[in-house]
Protein backbone atom coordinates (compact mmCIF):
# COMPACT_ATOMS: atom_id res chain seq x y z
CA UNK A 1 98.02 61.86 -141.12
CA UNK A 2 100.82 58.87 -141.89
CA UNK A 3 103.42 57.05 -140.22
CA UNK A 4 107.03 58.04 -142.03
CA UNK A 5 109.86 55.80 -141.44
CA UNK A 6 112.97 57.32 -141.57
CA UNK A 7 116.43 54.99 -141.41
CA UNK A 8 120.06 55.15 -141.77
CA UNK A 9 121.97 53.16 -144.64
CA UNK A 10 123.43 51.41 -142.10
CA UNK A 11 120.53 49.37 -141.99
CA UNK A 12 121.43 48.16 -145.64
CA UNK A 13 117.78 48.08 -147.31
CA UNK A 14 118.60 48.79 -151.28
CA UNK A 15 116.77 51.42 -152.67
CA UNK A 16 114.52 49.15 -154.26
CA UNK A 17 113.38 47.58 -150.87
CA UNK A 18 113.33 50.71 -149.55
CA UNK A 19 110.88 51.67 -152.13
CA UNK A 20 108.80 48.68 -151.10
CA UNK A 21 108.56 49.32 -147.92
CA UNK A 22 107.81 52.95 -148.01
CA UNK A 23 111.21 53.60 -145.98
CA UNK A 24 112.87 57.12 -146.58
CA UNK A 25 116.75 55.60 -145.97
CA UNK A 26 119.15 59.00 -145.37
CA UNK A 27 122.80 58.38 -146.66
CA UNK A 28 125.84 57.62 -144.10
CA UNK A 29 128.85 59.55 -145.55
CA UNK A 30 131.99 56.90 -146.50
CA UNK A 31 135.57 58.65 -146.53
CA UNK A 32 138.40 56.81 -148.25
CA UNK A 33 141.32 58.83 -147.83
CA UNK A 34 140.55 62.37 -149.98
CA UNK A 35 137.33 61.13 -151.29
CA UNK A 36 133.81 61.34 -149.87
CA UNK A 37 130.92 59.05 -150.67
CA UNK A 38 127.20 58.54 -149.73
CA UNK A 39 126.67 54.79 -148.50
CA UNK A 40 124.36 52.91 -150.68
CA UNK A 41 123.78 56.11 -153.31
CA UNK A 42 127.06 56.72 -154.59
CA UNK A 43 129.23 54.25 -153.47
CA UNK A 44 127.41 50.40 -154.18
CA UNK A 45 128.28 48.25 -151.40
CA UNK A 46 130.66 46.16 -154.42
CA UNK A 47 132.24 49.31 -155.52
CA UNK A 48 133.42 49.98 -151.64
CA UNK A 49 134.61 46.30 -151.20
CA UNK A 50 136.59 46.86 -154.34
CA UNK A 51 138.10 50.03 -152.68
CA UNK A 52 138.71 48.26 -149.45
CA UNK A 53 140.66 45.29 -151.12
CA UNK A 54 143.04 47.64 -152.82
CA UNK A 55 143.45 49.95 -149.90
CA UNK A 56 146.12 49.82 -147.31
CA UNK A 57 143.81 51.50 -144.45
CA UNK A 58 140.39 52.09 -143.08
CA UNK A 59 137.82 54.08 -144.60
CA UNK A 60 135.63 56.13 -141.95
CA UNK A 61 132.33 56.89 -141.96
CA UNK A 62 130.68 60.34 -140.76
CA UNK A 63 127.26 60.52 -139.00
CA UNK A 64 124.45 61.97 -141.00
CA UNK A 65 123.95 65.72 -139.89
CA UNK A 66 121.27 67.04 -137.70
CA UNK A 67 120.55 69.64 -140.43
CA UNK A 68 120.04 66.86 -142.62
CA UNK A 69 117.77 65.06 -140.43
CA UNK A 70 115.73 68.31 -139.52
CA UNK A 71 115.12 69.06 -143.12
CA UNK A 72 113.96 65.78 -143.12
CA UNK A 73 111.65 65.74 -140.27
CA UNK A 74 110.20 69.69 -141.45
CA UNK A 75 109.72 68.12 -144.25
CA UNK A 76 107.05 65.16 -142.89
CA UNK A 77 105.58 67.28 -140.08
CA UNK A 78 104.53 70.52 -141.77
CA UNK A 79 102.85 67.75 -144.47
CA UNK A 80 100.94 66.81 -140.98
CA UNK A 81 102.82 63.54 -140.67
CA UNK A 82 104.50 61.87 -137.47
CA UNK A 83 107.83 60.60 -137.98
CA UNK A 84 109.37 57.70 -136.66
CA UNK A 85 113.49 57.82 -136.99
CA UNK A 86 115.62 54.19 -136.28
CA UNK A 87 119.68 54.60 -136.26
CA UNK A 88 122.16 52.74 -135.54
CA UNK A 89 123.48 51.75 -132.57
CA UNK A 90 124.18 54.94 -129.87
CA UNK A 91 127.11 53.34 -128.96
CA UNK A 92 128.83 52.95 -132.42
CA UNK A 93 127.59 55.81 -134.57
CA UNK A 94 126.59 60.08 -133.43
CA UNK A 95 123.56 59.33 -135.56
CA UNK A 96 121.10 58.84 -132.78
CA UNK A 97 122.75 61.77 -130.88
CA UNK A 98 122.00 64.19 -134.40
CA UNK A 99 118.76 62.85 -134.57
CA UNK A 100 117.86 63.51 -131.47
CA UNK A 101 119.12 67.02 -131.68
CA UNK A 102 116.85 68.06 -134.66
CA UNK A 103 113.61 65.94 -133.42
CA UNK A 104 113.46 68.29 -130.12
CA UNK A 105 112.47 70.93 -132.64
CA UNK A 106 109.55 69.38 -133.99
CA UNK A 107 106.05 67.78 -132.46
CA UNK A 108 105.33 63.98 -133.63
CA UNK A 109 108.65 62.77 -134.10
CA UNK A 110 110.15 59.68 -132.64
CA UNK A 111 113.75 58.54 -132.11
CA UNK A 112 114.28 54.94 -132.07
CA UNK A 113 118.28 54.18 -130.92
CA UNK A 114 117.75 50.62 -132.66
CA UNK A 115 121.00 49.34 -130.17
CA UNK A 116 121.89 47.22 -133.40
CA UNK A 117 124.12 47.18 -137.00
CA UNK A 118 123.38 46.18 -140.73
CA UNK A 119 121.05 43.54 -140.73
CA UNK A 120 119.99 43.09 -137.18
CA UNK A 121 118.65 46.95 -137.58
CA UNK A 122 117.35 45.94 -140.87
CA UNK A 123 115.10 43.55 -139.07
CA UNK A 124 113.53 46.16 -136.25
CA UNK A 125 112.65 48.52 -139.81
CA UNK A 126 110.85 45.58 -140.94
CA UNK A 127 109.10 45.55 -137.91
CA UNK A 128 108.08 49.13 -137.23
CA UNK A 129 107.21 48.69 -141.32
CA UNK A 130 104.52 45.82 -140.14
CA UNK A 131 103.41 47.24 -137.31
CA UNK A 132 102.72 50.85 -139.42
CA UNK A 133 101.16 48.79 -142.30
CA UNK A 134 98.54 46.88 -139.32
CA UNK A 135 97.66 50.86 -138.24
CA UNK A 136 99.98 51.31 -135.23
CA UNK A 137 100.28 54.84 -134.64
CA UNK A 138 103.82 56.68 -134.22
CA UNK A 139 104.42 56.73 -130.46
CA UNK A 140 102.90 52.74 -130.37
CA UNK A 141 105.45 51.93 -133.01
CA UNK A 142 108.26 53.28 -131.32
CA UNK A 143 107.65 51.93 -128.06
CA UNK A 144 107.27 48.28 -129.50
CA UNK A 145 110.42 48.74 -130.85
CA UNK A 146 112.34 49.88 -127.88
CA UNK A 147 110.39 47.02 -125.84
CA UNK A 148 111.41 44.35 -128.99
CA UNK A 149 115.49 45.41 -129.79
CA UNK A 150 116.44 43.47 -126.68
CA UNK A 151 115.33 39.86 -128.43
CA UNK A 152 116.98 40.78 -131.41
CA UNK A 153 120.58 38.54 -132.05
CA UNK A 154 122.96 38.85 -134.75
CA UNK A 155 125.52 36.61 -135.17
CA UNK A 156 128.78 37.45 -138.12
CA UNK A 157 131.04 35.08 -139.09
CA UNK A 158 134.15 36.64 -140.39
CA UNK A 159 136.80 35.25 -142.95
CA UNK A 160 139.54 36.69 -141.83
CA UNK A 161 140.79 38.74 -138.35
CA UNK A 162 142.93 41.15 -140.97
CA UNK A 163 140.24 43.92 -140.38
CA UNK A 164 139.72 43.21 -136.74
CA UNK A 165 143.50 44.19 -136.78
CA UNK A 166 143.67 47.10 -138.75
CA UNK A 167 140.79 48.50 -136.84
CA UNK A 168 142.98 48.50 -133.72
CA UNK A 169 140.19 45.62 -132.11
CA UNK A 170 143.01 42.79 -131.52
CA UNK A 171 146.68 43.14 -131.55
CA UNK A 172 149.14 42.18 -135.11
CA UNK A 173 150.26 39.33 -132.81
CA UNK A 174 146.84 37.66 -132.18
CA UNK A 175 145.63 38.28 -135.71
CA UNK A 176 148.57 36.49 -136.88
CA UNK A 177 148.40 33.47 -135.02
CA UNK A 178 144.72 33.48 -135.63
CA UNK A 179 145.29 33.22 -139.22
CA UNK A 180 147.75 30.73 -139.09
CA UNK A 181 145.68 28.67 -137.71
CA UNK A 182 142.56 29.51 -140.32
CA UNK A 183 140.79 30.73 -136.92
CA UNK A 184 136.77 31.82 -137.58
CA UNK A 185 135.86 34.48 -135.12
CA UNK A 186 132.08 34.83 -134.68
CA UNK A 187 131.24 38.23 -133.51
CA UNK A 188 127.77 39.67 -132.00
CA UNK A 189 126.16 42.79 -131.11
CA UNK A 190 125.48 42.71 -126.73
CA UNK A 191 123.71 46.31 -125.72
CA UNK A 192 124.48 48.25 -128.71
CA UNK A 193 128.53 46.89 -129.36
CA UNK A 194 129.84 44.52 -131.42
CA UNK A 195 131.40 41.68 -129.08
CA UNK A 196 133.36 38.10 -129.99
CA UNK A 197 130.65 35.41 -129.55
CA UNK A 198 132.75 32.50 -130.32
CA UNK A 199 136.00 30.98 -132.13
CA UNK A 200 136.24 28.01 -134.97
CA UNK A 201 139.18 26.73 -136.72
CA UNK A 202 138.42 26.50 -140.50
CA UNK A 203 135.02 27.34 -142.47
CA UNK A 204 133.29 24.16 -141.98
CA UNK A 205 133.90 24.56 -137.82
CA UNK A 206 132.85 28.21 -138.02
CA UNK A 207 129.30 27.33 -140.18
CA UNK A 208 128.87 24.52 -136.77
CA UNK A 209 129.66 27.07 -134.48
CA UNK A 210 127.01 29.58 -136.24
CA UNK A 211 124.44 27.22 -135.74
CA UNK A 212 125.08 26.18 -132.33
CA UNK A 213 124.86 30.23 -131.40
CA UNK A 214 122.04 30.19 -133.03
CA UNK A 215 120.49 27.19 -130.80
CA UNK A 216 121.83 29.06 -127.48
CA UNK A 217 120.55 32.13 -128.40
CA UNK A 218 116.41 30.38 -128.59
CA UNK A 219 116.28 29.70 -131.79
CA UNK A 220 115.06 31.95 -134.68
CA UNK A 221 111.86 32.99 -134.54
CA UNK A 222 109.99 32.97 -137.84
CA UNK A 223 106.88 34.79 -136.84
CA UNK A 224 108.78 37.63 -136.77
CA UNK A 225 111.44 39.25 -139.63
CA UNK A 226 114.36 37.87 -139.50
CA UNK A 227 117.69 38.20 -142.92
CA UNK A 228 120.97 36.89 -144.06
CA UNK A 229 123.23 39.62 -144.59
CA UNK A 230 127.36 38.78 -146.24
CA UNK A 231 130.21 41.36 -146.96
CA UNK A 232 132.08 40.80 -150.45
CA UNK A 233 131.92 41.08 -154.20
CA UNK A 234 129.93 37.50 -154.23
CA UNK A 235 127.58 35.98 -152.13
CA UNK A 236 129.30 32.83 -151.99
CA UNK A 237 129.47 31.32 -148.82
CA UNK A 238 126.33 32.69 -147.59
CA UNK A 239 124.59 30.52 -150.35
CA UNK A 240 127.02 27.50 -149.12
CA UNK A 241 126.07 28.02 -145.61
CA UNK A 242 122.36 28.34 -146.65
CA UNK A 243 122.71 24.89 -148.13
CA UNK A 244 124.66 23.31 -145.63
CA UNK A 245 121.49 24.08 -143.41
CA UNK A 246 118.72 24.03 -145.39
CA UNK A 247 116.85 21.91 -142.94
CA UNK A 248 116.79 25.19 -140.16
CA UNK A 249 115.22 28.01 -142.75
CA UNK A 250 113.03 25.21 -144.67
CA UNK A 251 109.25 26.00 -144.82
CA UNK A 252 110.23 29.52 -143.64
CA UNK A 253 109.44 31.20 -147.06
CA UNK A 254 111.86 33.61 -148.81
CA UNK A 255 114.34 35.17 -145.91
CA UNK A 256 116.04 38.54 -147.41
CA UNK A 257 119.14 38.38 -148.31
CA UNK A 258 121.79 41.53 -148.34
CA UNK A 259 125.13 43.04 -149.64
CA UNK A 260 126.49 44.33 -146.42
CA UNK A 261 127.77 47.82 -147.07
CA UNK A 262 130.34 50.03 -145.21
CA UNK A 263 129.47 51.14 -141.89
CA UNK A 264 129.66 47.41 -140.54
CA UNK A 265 131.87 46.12 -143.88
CA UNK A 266 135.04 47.99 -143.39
CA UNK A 267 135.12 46.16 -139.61
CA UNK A 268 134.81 42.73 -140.64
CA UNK A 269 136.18 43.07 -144.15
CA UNK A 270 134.86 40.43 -147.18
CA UNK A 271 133.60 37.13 -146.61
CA UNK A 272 131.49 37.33 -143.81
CA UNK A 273 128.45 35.63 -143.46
CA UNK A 274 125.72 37.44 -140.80
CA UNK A 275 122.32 35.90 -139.22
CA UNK A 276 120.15 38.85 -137.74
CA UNK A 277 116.51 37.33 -135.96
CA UNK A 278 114.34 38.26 -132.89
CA UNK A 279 114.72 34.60 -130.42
């Protein structure tokens, strides 16, 4: 009998990490206006921010199917397997709700709502992904991991409040007279929802204010997983802000780094820059 991990591509692992890590990652679907795409398999996370830059609107995504899930989890369990399924956050995507739905039909599989986005779920995968490799069986694993999502913190900072506004989270008014003044929202993720942490004026301001979130939060804790994630064709200014504070992640060995793709991107747009750690 063996542990399966089964995630969401919200969690943004490539298919080569997924690979790695033994992680079966099922597809969110991406609409952009008449046309349908599966996140991460179809549609590369530079191909939709390509898309997004030349579109007008919002793309939605559509939560991955209990069918699909249940096909999944037959799949595992008449192989003699226990399952253990991480989604996003309850409160931002149906995919805990389908997942739930097609594990009641089925012995040995666990539903992990991870309360998080992108990289800060990427984090609790690498987790349950350490904790399966040190022989942890599937209802241990899952409990760790609903006792361990509370510590974890992820912290975005955003280039621009253009998406904030088109997504109907702050008014034309305030965006505009937060871009006139090259404002830096900082946003977070507080009991499953994204929430504003914190406001700079100019890039330089925002990186400070980052780091100071960072402090208030505890401090990163290396002992556990912890990744960079940015939004964008390029990773630019996470690279800048890794070398404006190379002293914090020195010593710390190679941190994963990753292209941010839809579910989260199309909210914060290109350009953001996004800390995900347990404190």
């Amino acid at each position: 009998m063996m542990v399966k991990i089964v995630v969401d591509s919200g969690c943004d692992l490539t298919p080569e990490e997924a690979r790695a890590l033994d992680v079966l990652v099922l597809p969110v679907t991406v609409v952009f206006g008449d046309g349908e795409y599966q996140d991460g398999v179809s549609l590369t996370p530079r191909e939709f921010y390509e898309k997004l830059i030349e579109s007008d609107g919002l793309p939605h995504t559509s939560q991955i199917s209990p069918y699909t899930y249940g096909e999944c989890f037959k799949q595992y369990t008449q192989a003699g397997d226990t399952v253990v399924c991480m989604t996003l956050s309850s409160k931002l995507s149906g995919c805990c709700q389908s997942a739930g739905m097609a594990a009641a039909e089925y012995e040995g599989v666990y539903v992990v709502d991870t309360l998080n986005v992108c990289v800060g779920e990427q984090i609790l995968v690498r987790l349950a992904v350490s904790l399966r490799d040190k022989g942890m069986d599937a209802p241990g694993i899952a409990a760790e991991l609903e006792r361990s999502r509370g510590r974890v913190r992820i912290l975005g900072l955003l280039d621009t409040l253009e998406y904030l506004k088109r997504g109907g989270r702050i008014s034309p008014a305030v965006a505009f007279a937060g871009e006139a003044l090259e404002i830096k929202p900082v946003v977070s993720v507080v009991d499953g929802q994204v929430v504003m942490a914190g406001r700079a004026r100019g890039s330089k301001n925002g990186n400070n204010l980052l780091r100071r979130l960072i402090s208030e939060t505890g401090g990163i804790n290396f002992d556990l997983p912890c990744a960079l994630g940015y939004t964008g064709l390029n990773d630019g200014l996470l690279r800048k802000y890794m070398a404006d504070n190379a002293d914090l992640y020195a010593g710390h060995g190679d941190i994963p780094v990753c292209a941010i793709g839809a579910t989260i991107g199309s909210h914060v747009g290109p350009n953001c820059i996004c800390v995900a750690f347990f404190n």
